[in-house]
N, C-alpha and C. Protein backbone atom coordinates (compact mmCIF):
# COMPACT_ATOMS: atom_id res chain seq x y z
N UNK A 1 -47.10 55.27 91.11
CA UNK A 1 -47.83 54.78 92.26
C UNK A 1 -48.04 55.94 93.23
N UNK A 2 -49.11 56.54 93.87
CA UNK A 2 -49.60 57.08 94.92
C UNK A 2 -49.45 56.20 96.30
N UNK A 3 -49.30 57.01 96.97
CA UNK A 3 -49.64 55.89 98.63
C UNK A 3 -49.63 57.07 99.71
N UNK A 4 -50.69 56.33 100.43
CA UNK A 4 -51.07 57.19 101.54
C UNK A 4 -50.66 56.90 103.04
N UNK A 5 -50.17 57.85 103.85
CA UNK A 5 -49.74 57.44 105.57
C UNK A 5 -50.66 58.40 106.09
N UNK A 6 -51.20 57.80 106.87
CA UNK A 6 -52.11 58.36 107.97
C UNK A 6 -50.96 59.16 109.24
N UNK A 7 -51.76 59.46 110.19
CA UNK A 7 -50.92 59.86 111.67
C UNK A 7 -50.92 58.61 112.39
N UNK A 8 -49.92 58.42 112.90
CA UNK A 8 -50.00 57.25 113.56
C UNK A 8 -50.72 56.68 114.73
N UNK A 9 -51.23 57.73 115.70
CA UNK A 9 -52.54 57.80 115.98
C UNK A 9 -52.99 58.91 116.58
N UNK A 10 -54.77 58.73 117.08
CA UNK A 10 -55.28 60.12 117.22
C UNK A 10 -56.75 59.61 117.74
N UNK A 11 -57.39 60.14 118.51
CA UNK A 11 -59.11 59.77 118.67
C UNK A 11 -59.28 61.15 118.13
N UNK A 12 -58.88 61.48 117.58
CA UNK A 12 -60.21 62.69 116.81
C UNK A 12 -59.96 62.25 115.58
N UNK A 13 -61.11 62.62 114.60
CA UNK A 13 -61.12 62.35 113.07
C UNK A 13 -59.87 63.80 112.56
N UNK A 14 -59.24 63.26 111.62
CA UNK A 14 -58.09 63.78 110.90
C UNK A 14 -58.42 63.68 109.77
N UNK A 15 -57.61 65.34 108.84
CA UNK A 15 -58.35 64.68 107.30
C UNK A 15 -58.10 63.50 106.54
N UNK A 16 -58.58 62.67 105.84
CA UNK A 16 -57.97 61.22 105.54
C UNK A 16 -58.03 61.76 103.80
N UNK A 17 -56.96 61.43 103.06
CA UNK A 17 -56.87 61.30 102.09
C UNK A 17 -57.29 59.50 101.56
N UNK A 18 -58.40 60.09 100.55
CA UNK A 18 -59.45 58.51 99.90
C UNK A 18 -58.21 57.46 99.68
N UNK A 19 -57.78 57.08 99.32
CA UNK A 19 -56.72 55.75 99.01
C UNK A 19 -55.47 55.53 99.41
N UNK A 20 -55.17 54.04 99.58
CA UNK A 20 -53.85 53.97 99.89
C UNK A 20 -52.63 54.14 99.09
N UNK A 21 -52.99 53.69 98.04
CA UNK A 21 -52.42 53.39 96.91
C UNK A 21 -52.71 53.93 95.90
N UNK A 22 -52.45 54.17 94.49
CA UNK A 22 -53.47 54.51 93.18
C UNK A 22 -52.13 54.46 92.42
N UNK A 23 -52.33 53.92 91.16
CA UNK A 23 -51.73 54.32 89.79
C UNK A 23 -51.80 55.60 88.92
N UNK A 24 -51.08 56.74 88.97
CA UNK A 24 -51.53 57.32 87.80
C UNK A 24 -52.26 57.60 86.72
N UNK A 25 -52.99 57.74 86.39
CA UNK A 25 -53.76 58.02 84.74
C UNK A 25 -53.74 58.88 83.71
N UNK A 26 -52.31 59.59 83.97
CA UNK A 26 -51.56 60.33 83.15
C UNK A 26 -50.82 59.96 81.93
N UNK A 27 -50.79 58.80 81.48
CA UNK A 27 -49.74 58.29 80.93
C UNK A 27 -49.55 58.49 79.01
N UNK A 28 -48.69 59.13 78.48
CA UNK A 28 -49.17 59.64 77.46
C UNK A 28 -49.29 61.45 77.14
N UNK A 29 -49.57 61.34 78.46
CA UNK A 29 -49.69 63.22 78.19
C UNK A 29 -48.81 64.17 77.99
N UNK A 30 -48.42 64.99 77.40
CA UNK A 30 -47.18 65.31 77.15
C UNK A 30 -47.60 66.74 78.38
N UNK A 31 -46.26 66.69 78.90
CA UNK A 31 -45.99 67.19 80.49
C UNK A 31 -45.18 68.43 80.01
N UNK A 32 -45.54 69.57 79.41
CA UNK A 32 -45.56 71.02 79.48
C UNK A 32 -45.72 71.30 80.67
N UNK A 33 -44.40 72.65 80.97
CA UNK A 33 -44.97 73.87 81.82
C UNK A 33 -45.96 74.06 81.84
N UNK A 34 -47.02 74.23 82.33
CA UNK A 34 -48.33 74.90 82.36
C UNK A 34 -49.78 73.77 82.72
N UNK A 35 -48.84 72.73 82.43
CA UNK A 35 -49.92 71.18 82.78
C UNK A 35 -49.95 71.22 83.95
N UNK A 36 -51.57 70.93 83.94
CA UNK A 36 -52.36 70.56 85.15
C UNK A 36 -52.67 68.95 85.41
N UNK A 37 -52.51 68.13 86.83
CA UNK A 37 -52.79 67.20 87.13
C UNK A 37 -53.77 67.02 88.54
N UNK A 38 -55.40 66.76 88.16
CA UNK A 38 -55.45 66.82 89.12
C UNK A 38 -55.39 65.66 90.22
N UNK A 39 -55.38 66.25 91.13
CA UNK A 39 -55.37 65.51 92.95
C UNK A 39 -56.12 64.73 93.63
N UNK A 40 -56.55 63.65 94.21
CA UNK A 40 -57.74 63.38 95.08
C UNK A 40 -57.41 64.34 96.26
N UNK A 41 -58.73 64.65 96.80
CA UNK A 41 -58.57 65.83 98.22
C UNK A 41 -59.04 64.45 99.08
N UNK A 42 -58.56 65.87 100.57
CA UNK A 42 -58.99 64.74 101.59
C UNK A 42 -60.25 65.14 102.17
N UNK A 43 -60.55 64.03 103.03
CA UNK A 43 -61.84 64.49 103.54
C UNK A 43 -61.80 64.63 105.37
N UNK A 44 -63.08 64.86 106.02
CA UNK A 44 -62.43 64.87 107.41
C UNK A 44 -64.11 64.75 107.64
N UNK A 45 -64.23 63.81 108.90
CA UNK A 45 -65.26 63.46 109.21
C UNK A 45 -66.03 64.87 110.51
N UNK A 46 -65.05 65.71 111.05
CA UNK A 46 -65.65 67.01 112.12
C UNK A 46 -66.50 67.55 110.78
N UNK A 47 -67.30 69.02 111.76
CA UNK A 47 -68.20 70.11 110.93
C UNK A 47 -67.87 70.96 111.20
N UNK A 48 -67.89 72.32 110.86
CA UNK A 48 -67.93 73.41 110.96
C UNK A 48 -65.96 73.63 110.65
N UNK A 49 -65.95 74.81 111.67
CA UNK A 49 -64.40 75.42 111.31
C UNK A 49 -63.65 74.32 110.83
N UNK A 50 -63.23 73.15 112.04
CA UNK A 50 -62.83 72.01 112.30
C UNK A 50 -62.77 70.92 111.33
N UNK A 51 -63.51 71.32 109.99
CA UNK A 51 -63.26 70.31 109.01
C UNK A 51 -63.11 71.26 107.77
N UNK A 52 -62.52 72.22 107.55
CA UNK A 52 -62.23 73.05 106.97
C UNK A 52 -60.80 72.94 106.18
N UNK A 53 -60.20 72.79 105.13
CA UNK A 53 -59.01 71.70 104.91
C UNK A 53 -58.24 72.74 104.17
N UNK A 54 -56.82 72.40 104.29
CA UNK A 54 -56.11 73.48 103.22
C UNK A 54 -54.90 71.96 103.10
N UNK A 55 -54.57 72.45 101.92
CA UNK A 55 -53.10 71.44 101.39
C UNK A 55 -51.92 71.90 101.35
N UNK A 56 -50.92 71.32 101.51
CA UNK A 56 -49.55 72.25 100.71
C UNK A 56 -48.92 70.67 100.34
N UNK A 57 -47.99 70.84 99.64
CA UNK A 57 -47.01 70.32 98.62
C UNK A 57 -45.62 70.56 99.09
N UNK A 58 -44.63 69.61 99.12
CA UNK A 58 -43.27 69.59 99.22
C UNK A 58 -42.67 70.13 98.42
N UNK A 59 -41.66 70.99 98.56
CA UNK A 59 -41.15 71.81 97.99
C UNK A 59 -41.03 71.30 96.45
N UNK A 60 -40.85 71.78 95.71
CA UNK A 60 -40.22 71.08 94.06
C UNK A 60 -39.72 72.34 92.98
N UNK A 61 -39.10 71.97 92.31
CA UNK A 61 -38.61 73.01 91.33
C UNK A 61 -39.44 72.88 90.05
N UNK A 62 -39.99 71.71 89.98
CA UNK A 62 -41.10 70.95 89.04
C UNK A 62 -42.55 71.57 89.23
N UNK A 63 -42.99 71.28 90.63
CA UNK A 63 -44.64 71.32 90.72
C UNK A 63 -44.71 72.10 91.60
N UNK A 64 -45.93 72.64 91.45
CA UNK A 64 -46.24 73.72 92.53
C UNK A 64 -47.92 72.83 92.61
N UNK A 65 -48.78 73.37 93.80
CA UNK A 65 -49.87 72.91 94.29
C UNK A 65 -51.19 74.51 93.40
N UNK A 66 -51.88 74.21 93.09
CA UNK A 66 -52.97 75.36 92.65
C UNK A 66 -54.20 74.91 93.40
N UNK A 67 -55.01 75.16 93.95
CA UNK A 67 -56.22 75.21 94.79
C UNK A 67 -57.38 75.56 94.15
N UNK A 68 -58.05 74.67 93.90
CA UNK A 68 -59.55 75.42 92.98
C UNK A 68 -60.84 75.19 93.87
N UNK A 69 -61.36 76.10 93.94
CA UNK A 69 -62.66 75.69 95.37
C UNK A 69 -64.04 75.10 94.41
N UNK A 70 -64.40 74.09 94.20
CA UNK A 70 -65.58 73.56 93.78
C UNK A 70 -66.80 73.82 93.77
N UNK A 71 -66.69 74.23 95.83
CA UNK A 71 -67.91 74.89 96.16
C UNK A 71 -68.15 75.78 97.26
N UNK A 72 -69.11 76.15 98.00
CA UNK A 72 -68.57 76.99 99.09
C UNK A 72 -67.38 76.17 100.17
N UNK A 73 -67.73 75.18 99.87
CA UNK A 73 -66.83 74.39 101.45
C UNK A 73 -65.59 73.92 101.00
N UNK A 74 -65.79 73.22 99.53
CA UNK A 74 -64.75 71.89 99.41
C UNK A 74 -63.87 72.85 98.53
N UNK A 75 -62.32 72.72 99.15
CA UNK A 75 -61.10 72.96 97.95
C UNK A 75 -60.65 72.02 97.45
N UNK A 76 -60.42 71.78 96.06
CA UNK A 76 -59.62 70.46 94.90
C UNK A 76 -58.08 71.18 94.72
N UNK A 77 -57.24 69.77 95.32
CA UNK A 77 -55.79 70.68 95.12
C UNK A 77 -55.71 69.82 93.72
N UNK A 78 -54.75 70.47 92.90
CA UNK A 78 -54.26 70.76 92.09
C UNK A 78 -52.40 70.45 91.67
N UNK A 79 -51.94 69.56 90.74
CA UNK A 79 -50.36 69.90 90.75
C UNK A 79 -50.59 70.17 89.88
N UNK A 80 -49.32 71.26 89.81
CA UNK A 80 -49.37 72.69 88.45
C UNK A 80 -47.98 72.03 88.13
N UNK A 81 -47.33 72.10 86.97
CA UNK A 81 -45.90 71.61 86.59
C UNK A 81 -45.31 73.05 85.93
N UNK A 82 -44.36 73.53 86.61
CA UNK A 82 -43.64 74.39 86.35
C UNK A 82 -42.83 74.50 85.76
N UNK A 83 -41.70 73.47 85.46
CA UNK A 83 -40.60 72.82 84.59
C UNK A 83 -40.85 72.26 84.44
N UNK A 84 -40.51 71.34 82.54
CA UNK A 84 -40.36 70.39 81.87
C UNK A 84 -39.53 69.07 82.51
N UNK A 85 -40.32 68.13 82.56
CA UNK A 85 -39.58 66.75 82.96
C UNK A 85 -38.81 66.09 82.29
N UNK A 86 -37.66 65.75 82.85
CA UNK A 86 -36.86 65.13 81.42
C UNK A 86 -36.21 63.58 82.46
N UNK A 87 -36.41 62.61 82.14
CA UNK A 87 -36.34 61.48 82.46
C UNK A 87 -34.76 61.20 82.95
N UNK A 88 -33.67 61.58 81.48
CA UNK A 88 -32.58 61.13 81.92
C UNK A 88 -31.70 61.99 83.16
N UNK A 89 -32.52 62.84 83.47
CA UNK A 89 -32.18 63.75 84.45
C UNK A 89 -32.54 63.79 85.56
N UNK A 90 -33.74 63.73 86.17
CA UNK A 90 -34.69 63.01 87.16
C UNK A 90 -35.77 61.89 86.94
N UNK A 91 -35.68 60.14 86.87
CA UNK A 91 -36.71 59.79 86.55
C UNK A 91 -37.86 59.29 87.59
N UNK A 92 -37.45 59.92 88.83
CA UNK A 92 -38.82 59.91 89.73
C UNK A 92 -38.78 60.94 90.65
N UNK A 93 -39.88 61.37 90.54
CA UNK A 93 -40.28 62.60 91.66
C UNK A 93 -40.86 62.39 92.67
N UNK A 94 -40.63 62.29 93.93
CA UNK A 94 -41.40 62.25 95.13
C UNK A 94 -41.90 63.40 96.03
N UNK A 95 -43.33 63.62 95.94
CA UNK A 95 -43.49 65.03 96.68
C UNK A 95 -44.24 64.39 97.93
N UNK A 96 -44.79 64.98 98.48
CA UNK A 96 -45.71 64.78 99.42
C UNK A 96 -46.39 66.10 99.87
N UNK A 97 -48.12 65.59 99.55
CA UNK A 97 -49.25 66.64 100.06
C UNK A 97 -49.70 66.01 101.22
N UNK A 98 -50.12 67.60 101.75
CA UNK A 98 -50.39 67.54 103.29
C UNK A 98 -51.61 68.35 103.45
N UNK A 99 -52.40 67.47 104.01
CA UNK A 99 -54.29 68.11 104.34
C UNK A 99 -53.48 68.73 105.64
N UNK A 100 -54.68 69.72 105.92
CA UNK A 100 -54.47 70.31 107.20
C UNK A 100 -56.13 70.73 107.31
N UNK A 101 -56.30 70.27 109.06
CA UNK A 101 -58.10 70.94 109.26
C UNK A 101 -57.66 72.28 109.82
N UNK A 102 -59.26 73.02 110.20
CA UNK A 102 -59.21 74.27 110.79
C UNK A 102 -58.99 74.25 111.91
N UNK A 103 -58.66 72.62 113.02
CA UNK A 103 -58.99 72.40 113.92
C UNK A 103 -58.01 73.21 115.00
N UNK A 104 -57.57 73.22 116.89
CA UNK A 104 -56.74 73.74 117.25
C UNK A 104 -56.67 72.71 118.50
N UNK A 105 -55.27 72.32 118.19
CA UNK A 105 -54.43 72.06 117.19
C UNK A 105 -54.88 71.52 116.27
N UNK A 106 -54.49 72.35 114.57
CA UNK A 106 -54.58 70.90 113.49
C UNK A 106 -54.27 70.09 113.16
N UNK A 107 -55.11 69.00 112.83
CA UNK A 107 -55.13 67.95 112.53
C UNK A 107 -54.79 67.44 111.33
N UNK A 108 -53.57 66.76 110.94
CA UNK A 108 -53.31 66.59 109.38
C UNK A 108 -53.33 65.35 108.69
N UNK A 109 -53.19 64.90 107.31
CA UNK A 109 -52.82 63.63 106.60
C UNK A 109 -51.86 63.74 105.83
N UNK A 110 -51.28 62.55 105.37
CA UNK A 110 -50.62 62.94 103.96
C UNK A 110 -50.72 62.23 103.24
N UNK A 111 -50.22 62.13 101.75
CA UNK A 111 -50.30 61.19 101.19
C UNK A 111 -48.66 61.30 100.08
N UNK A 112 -48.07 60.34 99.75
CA UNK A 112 -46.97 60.78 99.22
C UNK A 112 -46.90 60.31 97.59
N UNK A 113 -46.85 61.14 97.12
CA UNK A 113 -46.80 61.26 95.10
C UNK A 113 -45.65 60.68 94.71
N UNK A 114 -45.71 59.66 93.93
CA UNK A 114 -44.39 58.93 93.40
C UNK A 114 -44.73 59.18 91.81
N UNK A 115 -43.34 60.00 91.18
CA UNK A 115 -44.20 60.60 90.19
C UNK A 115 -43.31 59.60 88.73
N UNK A 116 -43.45 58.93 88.06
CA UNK A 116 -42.51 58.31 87.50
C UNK A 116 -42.51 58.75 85.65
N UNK A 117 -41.42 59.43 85.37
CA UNK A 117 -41.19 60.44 84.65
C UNK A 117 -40.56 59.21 83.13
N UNK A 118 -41.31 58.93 82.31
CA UNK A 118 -41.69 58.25 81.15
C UNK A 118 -40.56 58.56 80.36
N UNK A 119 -39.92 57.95 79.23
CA UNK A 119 -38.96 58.32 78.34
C UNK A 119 -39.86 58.42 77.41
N UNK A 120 -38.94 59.93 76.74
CA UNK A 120 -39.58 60.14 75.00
C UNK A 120 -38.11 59.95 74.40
N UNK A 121 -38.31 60.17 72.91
CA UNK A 121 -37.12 60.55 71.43
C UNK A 121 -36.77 61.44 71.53
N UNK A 122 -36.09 62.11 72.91
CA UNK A 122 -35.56 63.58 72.85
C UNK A 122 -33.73 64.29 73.09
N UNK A 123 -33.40 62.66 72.87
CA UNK A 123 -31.28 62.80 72.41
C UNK A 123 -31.31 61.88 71.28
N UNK A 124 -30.28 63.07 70.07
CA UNK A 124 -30.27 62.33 68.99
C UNK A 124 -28.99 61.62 69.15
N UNK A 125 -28.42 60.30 68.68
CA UNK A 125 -27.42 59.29 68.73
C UNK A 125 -25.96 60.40 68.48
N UNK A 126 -25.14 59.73 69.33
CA UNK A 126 -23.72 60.56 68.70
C UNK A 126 -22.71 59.41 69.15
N UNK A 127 -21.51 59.34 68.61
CA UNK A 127 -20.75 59.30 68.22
C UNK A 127 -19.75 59.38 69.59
N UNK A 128 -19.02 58.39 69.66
CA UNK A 128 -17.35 58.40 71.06
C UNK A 128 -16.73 59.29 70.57
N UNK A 129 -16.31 59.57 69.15
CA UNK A 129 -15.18 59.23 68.62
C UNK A 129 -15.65 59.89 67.40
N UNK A 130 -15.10 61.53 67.08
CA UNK A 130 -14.93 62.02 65.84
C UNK A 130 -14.62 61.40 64.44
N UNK A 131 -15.84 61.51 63.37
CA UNK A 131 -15.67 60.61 62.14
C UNK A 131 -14.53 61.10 61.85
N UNK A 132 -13.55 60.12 61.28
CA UNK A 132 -11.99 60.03 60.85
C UNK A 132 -12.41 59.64 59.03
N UNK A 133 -11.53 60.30 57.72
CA UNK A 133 -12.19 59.46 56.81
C UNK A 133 -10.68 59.71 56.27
């Protein structure tokens, strides 16, 4: 599950990340180092400097954030997975990305990543108790 918190309030437009909520559509993919997932970005209703957006990501030992610019204006963030996920070890990850405008002071959103880490066939069965014969 995805879910989004706004600022609690503000009369200027702030970047808004699109949804409150969302499900994943990852499911199935096998989650290598080097896998890419991408992000919804946010948007911000100012022009010029003032709607100019950068992201960052909560710390993780897992994911890092990668930034790909689309076009001259708009950046698409990116989670990059750095370490292998292993379920019986962590089975949910919570990060949280953070829009930021060009504004002064900036103006931010967030939205918080609930990342829920799937079981595979990867411990083979053992034994309490050394076979005795």
């Amino acid at each position: 599950m995805w879910s989004w918190r706004s600022p609690t309030s503000t009369t200027m437009p702030c970047p808004r990340l699109p949804r409150r909520t969302k499900k994943p559509q990852h499911r199935g993919i096998v989650t290598l180092p080097g896998s890419r997932f991408p992000l919804e970005g946010a948007s911000d209703a100012d022009i010029g400097a003032n709607a100019q957006l950068s992201y960052t990501l909560s710390p993780s030992e897992h994911f890092s954030l990668d930034l790909q610019k689309s076009n001259e204006r708009n950046i698409v963030p990116d989670s990059f997975l750095t370490k292998s996920l292993d379920r019986e070890t962590i089975p949910v990850h919570r990060l949280v990305l953070t829009a930021s405008d060009g504004g002064r002071p900036s103006l931010t959103g967030t939205m918080e990543l609930l990342i829920s880490v799937l079981d595979t066939n990867d411990n083979a069965p053992q034994f309490n108790q050394p076979v005795r014969v």
